[in-house]
Structure formats: C-alpha cells, structure tokens
PDB file of N, CA and C in Angstrom:
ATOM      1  N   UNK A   1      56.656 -24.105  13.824  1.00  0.00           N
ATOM      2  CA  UNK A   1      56.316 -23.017  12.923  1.00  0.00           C
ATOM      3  C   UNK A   1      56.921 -21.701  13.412  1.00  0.00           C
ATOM      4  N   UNK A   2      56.645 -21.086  14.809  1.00  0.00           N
ATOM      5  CA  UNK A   2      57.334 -20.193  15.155  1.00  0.00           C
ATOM      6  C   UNK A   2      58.674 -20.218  14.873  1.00  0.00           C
ATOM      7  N   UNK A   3      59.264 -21.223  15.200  1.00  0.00           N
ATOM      8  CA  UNK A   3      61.094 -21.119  15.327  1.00  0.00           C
ATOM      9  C   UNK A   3      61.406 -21.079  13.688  1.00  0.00           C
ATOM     10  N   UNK A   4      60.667 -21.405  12.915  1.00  0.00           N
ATOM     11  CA  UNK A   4      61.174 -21.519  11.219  1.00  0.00           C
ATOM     12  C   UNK A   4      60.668 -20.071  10.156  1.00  0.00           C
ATOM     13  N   UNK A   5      60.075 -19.178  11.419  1.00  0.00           N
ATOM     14  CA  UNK A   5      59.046 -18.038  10.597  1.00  0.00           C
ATOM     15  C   UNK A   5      60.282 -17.120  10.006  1.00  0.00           C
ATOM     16  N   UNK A   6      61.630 -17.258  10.189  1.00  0.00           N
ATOM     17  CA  UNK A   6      62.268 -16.249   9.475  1.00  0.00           C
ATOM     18  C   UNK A   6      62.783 -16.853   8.430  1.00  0.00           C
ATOM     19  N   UNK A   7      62.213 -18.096   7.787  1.00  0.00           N
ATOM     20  CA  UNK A   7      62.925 -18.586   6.555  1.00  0.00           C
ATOM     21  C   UNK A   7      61.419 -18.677   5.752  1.00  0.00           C
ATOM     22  N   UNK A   8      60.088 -18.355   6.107  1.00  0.00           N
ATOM     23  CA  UNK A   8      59.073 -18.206   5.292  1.00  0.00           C
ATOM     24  C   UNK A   8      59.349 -17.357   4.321  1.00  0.00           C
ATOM     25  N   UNK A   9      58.627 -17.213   3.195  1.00  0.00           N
ATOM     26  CA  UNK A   9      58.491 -16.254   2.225  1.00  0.00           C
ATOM     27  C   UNK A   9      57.807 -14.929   2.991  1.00  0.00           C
ATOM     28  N   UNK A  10      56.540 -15.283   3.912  1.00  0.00           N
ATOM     29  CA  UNK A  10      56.423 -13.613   4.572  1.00  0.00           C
ATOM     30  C   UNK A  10      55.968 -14.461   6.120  1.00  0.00           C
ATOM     31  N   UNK A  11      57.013 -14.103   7.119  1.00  0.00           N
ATOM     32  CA  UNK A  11      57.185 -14.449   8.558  1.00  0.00           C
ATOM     33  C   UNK A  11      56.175 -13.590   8.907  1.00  0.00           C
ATOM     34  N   UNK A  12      55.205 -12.559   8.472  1.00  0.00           N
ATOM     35  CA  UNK A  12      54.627 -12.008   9.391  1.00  0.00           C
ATOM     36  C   UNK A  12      52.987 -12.848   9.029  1.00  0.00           C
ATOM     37  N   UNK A  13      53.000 -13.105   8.225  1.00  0.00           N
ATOM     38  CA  UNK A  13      51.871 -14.073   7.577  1.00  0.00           C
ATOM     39  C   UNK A  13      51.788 -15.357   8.321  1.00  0.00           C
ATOM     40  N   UNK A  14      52.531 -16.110   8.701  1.00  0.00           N
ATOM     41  CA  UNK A  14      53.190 -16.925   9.652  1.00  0.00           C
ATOM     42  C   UNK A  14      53.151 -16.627  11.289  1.00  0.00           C
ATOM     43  N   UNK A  15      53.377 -15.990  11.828  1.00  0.00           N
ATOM     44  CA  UNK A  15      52.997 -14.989  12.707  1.00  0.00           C
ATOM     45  C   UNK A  15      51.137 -14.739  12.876  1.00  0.00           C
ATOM     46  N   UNK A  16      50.724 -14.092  11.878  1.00  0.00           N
ATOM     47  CA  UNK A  16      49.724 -14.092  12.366  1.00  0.00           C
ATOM     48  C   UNK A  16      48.579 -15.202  12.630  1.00  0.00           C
ATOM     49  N   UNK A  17      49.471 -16.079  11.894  1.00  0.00           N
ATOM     50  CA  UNK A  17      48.799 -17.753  11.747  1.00  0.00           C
ATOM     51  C   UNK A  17      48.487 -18.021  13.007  1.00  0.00           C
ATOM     52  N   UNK A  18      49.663 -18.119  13.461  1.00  0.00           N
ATOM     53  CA  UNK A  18      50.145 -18.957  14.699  1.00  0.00           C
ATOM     54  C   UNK A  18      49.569 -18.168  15.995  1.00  0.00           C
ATOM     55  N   UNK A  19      49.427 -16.630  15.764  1.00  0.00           N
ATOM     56  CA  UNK A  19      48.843 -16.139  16.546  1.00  0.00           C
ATOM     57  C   UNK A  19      47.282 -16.311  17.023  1.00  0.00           C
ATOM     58  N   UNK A  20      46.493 -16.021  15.692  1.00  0.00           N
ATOM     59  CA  UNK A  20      44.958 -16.407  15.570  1.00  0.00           C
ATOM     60  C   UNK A  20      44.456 -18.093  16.388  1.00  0.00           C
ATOM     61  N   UNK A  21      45.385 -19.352  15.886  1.00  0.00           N
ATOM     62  CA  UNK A  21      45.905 -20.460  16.498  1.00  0.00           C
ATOM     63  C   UNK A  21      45.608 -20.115  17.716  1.00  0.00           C
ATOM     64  N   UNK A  22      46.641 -19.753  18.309  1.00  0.00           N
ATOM     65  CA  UNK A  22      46.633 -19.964  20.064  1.00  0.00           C
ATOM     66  C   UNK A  22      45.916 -18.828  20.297  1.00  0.00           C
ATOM     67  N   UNK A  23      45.109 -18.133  20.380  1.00  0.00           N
ATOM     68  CA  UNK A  23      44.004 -17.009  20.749  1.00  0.00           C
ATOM     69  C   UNK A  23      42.741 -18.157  21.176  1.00  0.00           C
ATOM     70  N   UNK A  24      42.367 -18.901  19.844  1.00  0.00           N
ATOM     71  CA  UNK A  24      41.199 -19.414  19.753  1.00  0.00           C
ATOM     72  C   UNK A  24      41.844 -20.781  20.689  1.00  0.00           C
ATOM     73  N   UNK A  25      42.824 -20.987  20.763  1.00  0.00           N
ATOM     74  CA  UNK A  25      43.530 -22.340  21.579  1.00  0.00           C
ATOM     75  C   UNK A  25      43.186 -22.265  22.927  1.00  0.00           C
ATOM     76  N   UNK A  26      43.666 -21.191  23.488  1.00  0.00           N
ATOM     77  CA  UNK A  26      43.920 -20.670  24.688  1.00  0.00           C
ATOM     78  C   UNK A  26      43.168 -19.137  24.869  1.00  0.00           C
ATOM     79  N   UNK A  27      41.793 -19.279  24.913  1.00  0.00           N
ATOM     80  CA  UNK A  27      41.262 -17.831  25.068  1.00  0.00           C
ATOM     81  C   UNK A  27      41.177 -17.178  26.327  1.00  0.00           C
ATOM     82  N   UNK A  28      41.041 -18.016  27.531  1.00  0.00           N
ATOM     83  CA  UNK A  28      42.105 -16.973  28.785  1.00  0.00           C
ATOM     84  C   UNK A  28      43.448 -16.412  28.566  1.00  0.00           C
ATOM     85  N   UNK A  29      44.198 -16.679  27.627  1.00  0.00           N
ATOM     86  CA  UNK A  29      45.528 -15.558  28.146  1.00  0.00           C
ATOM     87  C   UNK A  29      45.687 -14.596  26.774  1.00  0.00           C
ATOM     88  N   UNK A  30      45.873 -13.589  27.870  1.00  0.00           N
ATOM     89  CA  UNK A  30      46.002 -12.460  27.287  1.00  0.00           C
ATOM     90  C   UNK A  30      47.012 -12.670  25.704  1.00  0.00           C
ATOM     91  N   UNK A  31      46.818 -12.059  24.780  1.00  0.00           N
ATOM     92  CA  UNK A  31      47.856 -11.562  23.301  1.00  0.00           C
ATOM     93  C   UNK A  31      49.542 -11.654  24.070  1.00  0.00           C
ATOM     94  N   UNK A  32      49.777 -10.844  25.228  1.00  0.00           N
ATOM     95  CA  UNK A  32      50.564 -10.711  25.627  1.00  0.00           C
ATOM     96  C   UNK A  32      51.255 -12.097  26.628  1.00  0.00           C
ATOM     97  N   UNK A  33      50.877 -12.764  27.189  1.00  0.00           N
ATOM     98  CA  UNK A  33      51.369 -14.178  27.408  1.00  0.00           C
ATOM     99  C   UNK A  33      50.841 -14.877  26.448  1.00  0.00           C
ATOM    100  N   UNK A  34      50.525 -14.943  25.090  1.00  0.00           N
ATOM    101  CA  UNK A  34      50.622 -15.475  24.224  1.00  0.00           C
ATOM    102  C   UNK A  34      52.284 -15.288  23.389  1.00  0.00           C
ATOM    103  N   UNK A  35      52.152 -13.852  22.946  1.00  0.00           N
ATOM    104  CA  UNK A  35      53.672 -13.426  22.495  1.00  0.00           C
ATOM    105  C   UNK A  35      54.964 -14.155  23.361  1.00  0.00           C
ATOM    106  N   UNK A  36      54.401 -13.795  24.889  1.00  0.00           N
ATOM    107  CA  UNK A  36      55.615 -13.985  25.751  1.00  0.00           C
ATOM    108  C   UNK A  36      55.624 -15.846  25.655  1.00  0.00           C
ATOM    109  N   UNK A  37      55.111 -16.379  25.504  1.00  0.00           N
ATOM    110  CA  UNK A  37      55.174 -18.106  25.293  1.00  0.00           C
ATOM    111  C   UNK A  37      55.703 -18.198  24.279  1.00  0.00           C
ATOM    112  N   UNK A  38      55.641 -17.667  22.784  1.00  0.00           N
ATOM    113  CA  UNK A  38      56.305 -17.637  21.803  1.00  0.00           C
ATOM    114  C   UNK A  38      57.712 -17.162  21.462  1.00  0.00           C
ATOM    115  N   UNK A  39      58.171 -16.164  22.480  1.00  0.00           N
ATOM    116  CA  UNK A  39      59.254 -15.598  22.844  1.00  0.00           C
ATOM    117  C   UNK A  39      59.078 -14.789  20.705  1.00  0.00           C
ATOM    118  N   UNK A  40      57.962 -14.367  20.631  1.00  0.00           N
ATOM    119  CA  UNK A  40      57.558 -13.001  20.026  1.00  0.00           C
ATOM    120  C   UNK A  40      57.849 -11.647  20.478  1.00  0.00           C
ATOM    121  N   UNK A  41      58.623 -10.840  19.195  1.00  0.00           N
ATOM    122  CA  UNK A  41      58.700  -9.523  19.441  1.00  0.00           C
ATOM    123  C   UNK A  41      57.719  -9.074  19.744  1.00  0.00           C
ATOM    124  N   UNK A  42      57.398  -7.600  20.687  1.00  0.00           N
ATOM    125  CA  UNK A  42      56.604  -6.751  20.931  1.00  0.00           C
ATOM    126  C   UNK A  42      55.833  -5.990  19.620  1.00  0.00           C
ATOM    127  N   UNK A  43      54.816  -6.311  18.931  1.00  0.00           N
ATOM    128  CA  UNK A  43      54.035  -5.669  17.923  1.00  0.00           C
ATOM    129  C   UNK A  43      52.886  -4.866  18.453  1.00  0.00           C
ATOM    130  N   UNK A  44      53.402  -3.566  17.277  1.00  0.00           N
ATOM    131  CA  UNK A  44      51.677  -3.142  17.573  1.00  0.00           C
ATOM    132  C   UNK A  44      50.025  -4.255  17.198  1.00  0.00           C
ATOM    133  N   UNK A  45      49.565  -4.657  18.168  1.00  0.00           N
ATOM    134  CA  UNK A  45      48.176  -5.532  17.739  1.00  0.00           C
ATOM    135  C   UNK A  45      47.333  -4.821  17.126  1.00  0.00           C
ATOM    136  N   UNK A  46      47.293  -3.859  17.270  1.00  0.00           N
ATOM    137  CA  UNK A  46      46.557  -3.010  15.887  1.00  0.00           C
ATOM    138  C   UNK A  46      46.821  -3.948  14.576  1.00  0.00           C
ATOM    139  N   UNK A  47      47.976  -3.660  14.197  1.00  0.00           N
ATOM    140  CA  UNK A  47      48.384  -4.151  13.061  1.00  0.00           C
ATOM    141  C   UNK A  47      48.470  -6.030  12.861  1.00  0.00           C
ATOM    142  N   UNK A  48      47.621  -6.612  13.673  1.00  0.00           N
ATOM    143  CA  UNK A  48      48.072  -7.932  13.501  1.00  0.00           C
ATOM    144  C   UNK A  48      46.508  -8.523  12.802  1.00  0.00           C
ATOM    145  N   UNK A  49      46.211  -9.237  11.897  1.00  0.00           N
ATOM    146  CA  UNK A  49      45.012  -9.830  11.270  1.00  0.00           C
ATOM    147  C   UNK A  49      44.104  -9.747  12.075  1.00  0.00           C
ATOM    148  N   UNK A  50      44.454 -10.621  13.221  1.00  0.00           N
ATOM    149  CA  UNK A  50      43.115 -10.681  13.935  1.00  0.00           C
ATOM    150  C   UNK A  50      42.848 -10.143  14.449  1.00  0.00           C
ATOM    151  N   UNK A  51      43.465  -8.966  15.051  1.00  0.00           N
ATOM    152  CA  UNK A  51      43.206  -7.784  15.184  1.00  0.00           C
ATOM    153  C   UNK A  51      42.208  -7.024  14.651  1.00  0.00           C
ATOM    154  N   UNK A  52      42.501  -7.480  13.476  1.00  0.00           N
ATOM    155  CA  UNK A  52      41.985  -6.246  12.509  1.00  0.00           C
ATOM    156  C   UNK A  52      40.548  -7.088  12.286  1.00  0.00           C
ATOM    157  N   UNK A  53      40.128  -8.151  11.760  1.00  0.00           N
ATOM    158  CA  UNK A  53      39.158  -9.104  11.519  1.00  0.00           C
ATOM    159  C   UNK A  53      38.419  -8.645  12.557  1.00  0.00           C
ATOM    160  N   UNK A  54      39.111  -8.776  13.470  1.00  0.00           N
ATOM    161  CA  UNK A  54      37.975  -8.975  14.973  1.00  0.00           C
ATOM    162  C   UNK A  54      37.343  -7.563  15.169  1.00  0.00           C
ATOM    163  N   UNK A  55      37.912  -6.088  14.517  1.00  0.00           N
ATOM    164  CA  UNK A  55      37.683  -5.022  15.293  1.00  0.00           C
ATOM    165  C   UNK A  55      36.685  -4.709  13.594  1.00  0.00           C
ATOM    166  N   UNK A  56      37.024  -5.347  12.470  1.00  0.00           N
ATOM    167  CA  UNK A  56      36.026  -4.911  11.439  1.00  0.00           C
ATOM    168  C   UNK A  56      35.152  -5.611  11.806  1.00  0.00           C
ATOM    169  N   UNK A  57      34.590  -6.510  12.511  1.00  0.00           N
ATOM    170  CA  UNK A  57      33.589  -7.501  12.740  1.00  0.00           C
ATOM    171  C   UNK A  57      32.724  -6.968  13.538  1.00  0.00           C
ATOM    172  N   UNK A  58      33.529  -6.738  14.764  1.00  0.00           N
ATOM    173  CA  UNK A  58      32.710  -5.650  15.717  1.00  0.00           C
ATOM    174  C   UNK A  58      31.924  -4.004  15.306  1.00  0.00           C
ATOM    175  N   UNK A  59      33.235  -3.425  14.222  1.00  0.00           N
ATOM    176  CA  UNK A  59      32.335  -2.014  13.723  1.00  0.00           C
ATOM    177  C   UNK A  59      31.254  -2.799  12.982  1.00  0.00           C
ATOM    178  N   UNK A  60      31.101  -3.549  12.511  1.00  0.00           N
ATOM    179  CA  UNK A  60      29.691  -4.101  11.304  1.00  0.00           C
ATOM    180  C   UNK A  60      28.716  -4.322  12.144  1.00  0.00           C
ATOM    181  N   UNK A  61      29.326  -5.227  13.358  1.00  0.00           N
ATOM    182  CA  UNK A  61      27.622  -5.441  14.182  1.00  0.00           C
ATOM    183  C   UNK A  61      27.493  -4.180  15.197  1.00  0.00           C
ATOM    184  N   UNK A  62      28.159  -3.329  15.182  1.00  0.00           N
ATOM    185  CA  UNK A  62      27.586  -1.659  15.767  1.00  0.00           C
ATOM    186  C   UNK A  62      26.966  -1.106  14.534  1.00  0.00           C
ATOM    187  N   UNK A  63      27.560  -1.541  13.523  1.00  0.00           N
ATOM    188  CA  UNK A  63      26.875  -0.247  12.505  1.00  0.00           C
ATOM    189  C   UNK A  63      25.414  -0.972  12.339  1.00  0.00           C
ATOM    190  N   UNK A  64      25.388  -2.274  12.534  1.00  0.00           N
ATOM    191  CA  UNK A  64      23.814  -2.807  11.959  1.00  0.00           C
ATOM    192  C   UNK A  64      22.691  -2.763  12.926  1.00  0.00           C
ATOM    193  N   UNK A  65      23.508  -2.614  14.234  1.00  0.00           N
ATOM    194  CA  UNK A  65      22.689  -2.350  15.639  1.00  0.00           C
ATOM    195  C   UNK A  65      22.322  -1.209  15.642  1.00  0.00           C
ATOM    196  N   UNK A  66      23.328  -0.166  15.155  1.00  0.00           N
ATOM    197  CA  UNK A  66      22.590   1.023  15.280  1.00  0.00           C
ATOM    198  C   UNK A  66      21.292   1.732  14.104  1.00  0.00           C
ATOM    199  N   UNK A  67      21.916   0.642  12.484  1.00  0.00           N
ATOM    200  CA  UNK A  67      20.801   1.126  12.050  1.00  0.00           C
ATOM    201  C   UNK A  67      19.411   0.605  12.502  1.00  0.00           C
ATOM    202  N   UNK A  68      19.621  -0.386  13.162  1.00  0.00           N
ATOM    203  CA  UNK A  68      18.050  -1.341  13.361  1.00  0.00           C
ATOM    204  C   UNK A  68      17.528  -0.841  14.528  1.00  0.00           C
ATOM    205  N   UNK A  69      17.745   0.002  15.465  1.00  0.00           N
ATOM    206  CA  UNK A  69      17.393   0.933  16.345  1.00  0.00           C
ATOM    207  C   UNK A  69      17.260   2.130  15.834  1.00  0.00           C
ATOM    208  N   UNK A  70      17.856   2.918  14.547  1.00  0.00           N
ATOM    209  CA  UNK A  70      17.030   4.075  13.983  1.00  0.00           C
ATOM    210  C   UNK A  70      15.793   3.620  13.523  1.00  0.00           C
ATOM    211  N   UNK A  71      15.657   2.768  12.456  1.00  0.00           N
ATOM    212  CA  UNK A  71      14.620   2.011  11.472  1.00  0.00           C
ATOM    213  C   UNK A  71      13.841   1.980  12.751  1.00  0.00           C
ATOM    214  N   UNK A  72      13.830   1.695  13.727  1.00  0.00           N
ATOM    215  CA  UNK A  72      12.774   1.061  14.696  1.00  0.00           C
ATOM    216  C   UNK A  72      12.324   2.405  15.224  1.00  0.00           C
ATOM    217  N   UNK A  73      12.941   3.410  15.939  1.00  0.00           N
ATOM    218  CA  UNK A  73      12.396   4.676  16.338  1.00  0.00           C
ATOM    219  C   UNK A  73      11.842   5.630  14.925  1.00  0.00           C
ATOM    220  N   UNK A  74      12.118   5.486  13.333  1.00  0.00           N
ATOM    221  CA  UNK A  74      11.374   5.674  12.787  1.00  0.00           C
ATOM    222  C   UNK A  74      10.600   5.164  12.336  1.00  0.00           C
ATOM    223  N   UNK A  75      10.391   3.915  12.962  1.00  0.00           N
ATOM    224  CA  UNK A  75       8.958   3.278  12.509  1.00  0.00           C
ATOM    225  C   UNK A  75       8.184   3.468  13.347  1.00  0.00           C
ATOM    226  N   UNK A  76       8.467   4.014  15.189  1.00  0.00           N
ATOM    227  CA  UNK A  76       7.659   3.845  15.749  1.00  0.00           C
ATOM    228  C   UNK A  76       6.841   5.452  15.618  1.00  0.00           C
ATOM    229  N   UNK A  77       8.307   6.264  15.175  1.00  0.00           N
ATOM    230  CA  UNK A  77       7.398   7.722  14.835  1.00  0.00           C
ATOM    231  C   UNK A  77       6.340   7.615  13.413  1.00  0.00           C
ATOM    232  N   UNK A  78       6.443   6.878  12.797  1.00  0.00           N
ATOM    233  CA  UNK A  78       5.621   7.110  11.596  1.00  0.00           C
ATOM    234  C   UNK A  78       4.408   6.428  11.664  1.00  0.00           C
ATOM    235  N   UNK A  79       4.283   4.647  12.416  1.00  0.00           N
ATOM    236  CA  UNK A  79       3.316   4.208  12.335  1.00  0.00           C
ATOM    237  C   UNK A  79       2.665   3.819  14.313  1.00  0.00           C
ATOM    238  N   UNK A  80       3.384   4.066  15.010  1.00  0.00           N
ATOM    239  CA  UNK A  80       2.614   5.008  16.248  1.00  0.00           C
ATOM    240  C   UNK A  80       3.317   3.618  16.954  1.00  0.00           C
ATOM    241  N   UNK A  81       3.227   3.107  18.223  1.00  0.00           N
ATOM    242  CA  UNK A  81       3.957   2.083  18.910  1.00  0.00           C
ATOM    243  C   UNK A  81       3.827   0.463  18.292  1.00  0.00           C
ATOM    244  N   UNK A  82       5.331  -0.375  18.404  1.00  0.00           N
ATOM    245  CA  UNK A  82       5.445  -0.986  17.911  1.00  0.00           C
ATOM    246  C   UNK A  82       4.920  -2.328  19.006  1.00  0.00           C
ATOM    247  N   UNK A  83       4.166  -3.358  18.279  1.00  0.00           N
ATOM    248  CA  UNK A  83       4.303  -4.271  19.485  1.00  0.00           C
ATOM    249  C   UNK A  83       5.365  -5.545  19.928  1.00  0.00           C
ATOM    250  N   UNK A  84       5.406  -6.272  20.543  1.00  0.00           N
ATOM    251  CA  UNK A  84       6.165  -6.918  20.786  1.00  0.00           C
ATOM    252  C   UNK A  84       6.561  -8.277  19.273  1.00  0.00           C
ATOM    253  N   UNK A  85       5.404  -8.771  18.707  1.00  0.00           N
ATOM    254  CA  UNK A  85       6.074  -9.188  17.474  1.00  0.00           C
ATOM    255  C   UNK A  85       6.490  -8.201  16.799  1.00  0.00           C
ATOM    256  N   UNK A  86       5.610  -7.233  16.596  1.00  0.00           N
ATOM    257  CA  UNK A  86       6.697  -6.518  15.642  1.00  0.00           C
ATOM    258  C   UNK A  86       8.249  -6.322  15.829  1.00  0.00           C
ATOM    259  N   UNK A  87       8.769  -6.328  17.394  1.00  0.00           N
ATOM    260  CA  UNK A  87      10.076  -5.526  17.522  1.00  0.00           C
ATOM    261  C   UNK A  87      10.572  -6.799  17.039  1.00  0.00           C
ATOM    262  N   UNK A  88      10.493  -8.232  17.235  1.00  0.00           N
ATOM    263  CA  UNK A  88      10.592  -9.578  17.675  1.00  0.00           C
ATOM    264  C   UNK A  88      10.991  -9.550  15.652  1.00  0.00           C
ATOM    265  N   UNK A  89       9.404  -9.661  15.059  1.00  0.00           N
ATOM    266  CA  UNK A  89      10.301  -9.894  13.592  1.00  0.00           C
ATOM    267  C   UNK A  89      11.248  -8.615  12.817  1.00  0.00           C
ATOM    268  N   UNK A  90      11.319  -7.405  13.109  1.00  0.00           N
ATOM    269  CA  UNK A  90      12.312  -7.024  12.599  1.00  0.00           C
ATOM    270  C   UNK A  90      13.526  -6.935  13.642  1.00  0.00           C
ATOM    271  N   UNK A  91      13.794  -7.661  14.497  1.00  0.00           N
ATOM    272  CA  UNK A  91      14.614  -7.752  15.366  1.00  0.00           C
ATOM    273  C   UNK A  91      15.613  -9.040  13.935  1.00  0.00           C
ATOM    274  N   UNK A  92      14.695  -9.661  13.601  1.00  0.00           N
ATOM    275  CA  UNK A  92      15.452 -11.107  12.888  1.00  0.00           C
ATOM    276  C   UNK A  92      15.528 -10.248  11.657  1.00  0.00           C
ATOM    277  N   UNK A  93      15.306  -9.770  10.985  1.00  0.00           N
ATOM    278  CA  UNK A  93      15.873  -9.355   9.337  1.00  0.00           C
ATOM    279  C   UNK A  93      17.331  -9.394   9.401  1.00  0.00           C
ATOM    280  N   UNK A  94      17.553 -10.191   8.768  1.00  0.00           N
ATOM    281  CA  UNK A  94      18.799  -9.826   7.961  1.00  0.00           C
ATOM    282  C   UNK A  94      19.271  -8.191   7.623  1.00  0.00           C
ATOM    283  N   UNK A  95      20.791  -8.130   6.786  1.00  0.00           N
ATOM    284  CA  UNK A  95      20.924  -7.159   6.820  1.00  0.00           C
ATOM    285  C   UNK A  95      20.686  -6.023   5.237  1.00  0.00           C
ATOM    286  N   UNK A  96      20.447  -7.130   4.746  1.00  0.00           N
ATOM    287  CA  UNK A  96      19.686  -6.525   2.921  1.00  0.00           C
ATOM    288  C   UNK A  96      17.853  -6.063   3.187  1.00  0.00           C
ATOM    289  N   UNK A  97      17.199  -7.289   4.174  1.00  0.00           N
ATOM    290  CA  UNK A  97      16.165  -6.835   4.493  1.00  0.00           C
ATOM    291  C   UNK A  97      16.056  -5.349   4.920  1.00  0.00           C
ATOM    292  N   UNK A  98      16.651  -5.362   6.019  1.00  0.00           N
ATOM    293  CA  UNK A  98      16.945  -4.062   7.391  1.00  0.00           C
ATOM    294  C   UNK A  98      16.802  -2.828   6.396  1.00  0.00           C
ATOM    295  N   UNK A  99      17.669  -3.007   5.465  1.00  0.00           N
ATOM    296  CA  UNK A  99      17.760  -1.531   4.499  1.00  0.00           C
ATOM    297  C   UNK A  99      16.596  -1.871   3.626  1.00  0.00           C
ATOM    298  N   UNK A 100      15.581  -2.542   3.078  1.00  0.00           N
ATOM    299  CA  UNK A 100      14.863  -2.589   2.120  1.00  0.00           C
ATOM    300  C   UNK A 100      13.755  -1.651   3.273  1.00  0.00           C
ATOM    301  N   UNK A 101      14.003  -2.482   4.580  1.00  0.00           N
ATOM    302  CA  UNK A 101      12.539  -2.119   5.241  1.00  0.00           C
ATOM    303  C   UNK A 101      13.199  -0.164   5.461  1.00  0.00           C
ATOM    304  N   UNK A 102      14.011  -0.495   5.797  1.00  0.00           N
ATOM    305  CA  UNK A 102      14.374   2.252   5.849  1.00  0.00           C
ATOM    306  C   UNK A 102      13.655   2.301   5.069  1.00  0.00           C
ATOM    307  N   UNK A 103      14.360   2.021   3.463  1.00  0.00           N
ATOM    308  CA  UNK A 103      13.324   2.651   2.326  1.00  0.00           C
ATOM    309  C   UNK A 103      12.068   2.733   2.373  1.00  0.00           C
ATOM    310  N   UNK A 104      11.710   1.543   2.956  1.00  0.00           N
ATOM    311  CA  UNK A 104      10.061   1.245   3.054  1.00  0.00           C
ATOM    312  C   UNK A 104       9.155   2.099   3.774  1.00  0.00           C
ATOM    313  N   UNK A 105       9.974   2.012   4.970  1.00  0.00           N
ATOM    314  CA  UNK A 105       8.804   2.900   5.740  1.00  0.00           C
ATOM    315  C   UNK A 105       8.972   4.536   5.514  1.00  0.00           C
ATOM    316  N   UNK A 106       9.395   5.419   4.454  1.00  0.00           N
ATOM    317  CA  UNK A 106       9.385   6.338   3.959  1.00  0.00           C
ATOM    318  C   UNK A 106       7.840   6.210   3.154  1.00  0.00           C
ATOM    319  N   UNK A 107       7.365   5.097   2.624  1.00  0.00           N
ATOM    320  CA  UNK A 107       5.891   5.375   2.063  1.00  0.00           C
ATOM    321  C   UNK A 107       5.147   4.826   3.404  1.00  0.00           C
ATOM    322  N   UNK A 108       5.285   4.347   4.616  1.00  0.00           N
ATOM    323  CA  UNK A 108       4.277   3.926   5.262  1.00  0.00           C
ATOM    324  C   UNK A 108       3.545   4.951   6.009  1.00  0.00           C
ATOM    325  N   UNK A 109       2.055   4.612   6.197  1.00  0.00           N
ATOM    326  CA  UNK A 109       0.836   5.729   6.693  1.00  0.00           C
ATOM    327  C   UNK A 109       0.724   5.249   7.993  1.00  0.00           C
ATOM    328  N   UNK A 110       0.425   3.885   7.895  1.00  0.00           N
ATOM    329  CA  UNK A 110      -0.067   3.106   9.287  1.00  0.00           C
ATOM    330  C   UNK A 110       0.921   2.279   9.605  1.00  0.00           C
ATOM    331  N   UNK A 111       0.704   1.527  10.645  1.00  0.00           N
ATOM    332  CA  UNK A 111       1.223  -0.315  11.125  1.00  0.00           C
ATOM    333  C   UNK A 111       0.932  -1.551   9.993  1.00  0.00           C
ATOM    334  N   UNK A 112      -0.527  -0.908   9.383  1.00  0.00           N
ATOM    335  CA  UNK A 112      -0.883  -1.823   8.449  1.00  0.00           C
ATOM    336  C   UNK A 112      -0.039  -2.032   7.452  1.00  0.00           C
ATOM    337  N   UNK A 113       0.457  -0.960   6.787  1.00  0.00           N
ATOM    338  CA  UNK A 113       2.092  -0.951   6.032  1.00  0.00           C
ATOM    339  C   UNK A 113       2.674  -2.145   6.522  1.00  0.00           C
ATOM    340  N   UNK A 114       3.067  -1.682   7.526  1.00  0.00           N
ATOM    341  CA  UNK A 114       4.385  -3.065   8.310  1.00  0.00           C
ATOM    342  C   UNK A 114       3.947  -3.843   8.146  1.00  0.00           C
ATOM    343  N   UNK A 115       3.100  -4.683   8.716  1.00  0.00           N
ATOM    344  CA  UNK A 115       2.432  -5.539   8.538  1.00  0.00           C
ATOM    345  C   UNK A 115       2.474  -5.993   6.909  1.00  0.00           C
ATOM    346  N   UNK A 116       1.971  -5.506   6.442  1.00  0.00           N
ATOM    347  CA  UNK A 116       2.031  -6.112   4.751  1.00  0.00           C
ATOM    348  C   UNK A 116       3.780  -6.143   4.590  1.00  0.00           C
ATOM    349  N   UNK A 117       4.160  -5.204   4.769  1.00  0.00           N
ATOM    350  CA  UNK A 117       6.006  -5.429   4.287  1.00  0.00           C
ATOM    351  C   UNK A 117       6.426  -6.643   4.902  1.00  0.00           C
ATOM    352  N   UNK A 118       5.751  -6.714   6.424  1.00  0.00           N
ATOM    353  CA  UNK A 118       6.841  -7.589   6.844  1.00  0.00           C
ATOM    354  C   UNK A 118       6.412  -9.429   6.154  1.00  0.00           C
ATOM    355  N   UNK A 119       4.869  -9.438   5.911  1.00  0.00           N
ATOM    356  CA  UNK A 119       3.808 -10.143   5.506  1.00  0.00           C
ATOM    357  C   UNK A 119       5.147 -10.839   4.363  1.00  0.00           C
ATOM    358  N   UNK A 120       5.299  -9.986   3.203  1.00  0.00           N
ATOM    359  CA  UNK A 120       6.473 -10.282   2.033  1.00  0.00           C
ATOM    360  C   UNK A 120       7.369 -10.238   2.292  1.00  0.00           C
ATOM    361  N   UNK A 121       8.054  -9.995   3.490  1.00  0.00           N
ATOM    362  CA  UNK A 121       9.471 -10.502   3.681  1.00  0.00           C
ATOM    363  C   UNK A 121       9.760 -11.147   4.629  1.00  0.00           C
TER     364      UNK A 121
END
C-alpha cells in the first residue's frame, strides 16, 4: 500500500490509513520511526487524521471532566456536602444526563432535590 500511494486517487487518504494501521500495530514506536520504516516524507502530524481524531477525543473528555467537576462544586455549594454515592452516581451520568442535571440543580433547595433527580435518572 505504501509503495502504490502515488497512483491512489488521494495518497494522503492512503497515508493516513496506513499510518493509524501501524500506530495501533506497533504502539511503542514513536510516529517518527513509524514514518522512518515507511521511508515517509516528513509531515506536519498536526495535520494527519489521527492526529486530529485523537486530539478531538481528548478536548471532549477535558471538556466533560471539567463540566462534571463544575456541576459537582455547584452542587456541593447549593445543596451543602456531597456524599460518597452521590459523587459515585453522578460520577457515571452520561453526557446528555450531566447537562440535564446543571439545569437541574438551578431549582435545587436541598440534597433531597438530588436525590429525587438522580432517583429519575
């Protein structure tokens, strides 16, 4: 596949095939003795799929970590300390839950709130 990627319709599509391939093949060696085994030009990896897959994958589980650690310090300011199931089941929500429960605890008074929200979800 490598040696035929300049007669593909798009060699860089091909390329990144073959790249993603031996990453997950061979996950000790570096991108760079990967290229150099392929006798691959020097690319920016920014610009290569899995690159990009892997680094949108990572901003999503920062962005959902960080909202589920706000949601949690405003739940613990609104309905007073959380206990260990509690951190435990909204630790597991999903990520449609996670945002139903923000909205939510904007009407909550007590824990008893949580408790019932988490009760229905």
């Amino acid at each position: 596949m490598a040696a035929q990627r300049d007669s593909t319709p798009d060699p860089l599509e091909t390329l990144d095939l073959i790249e993603t391939i031996l990453v997950y093949q061979f996950p000790q060696l570096t991108r760079e003795e990967i290229r150099a085994m392929l006798h691959l030009p020097v690319t920016d990896v920014k610009q290569t799929r899995s690159y990009q897959e892997a680094y949108g994958e990572g901003r999503e589980e920062g962005r959902e970590e960080a909202r589920r650690e706000l949601i949690l310090s405003q739940l613990a300011r609104r309905c007073g300390a959380l206990t260990p199931p509690h951190l435990e089941q909204i630790r597991a929500l999903d990520s449609a839950q996670l945002v139903g429960l923000g909205e939510a605890l904007l009407d909550f008074g007590s824990i008893a709130d949580l408790d019932a929200w988490l009760q229905d979800h």
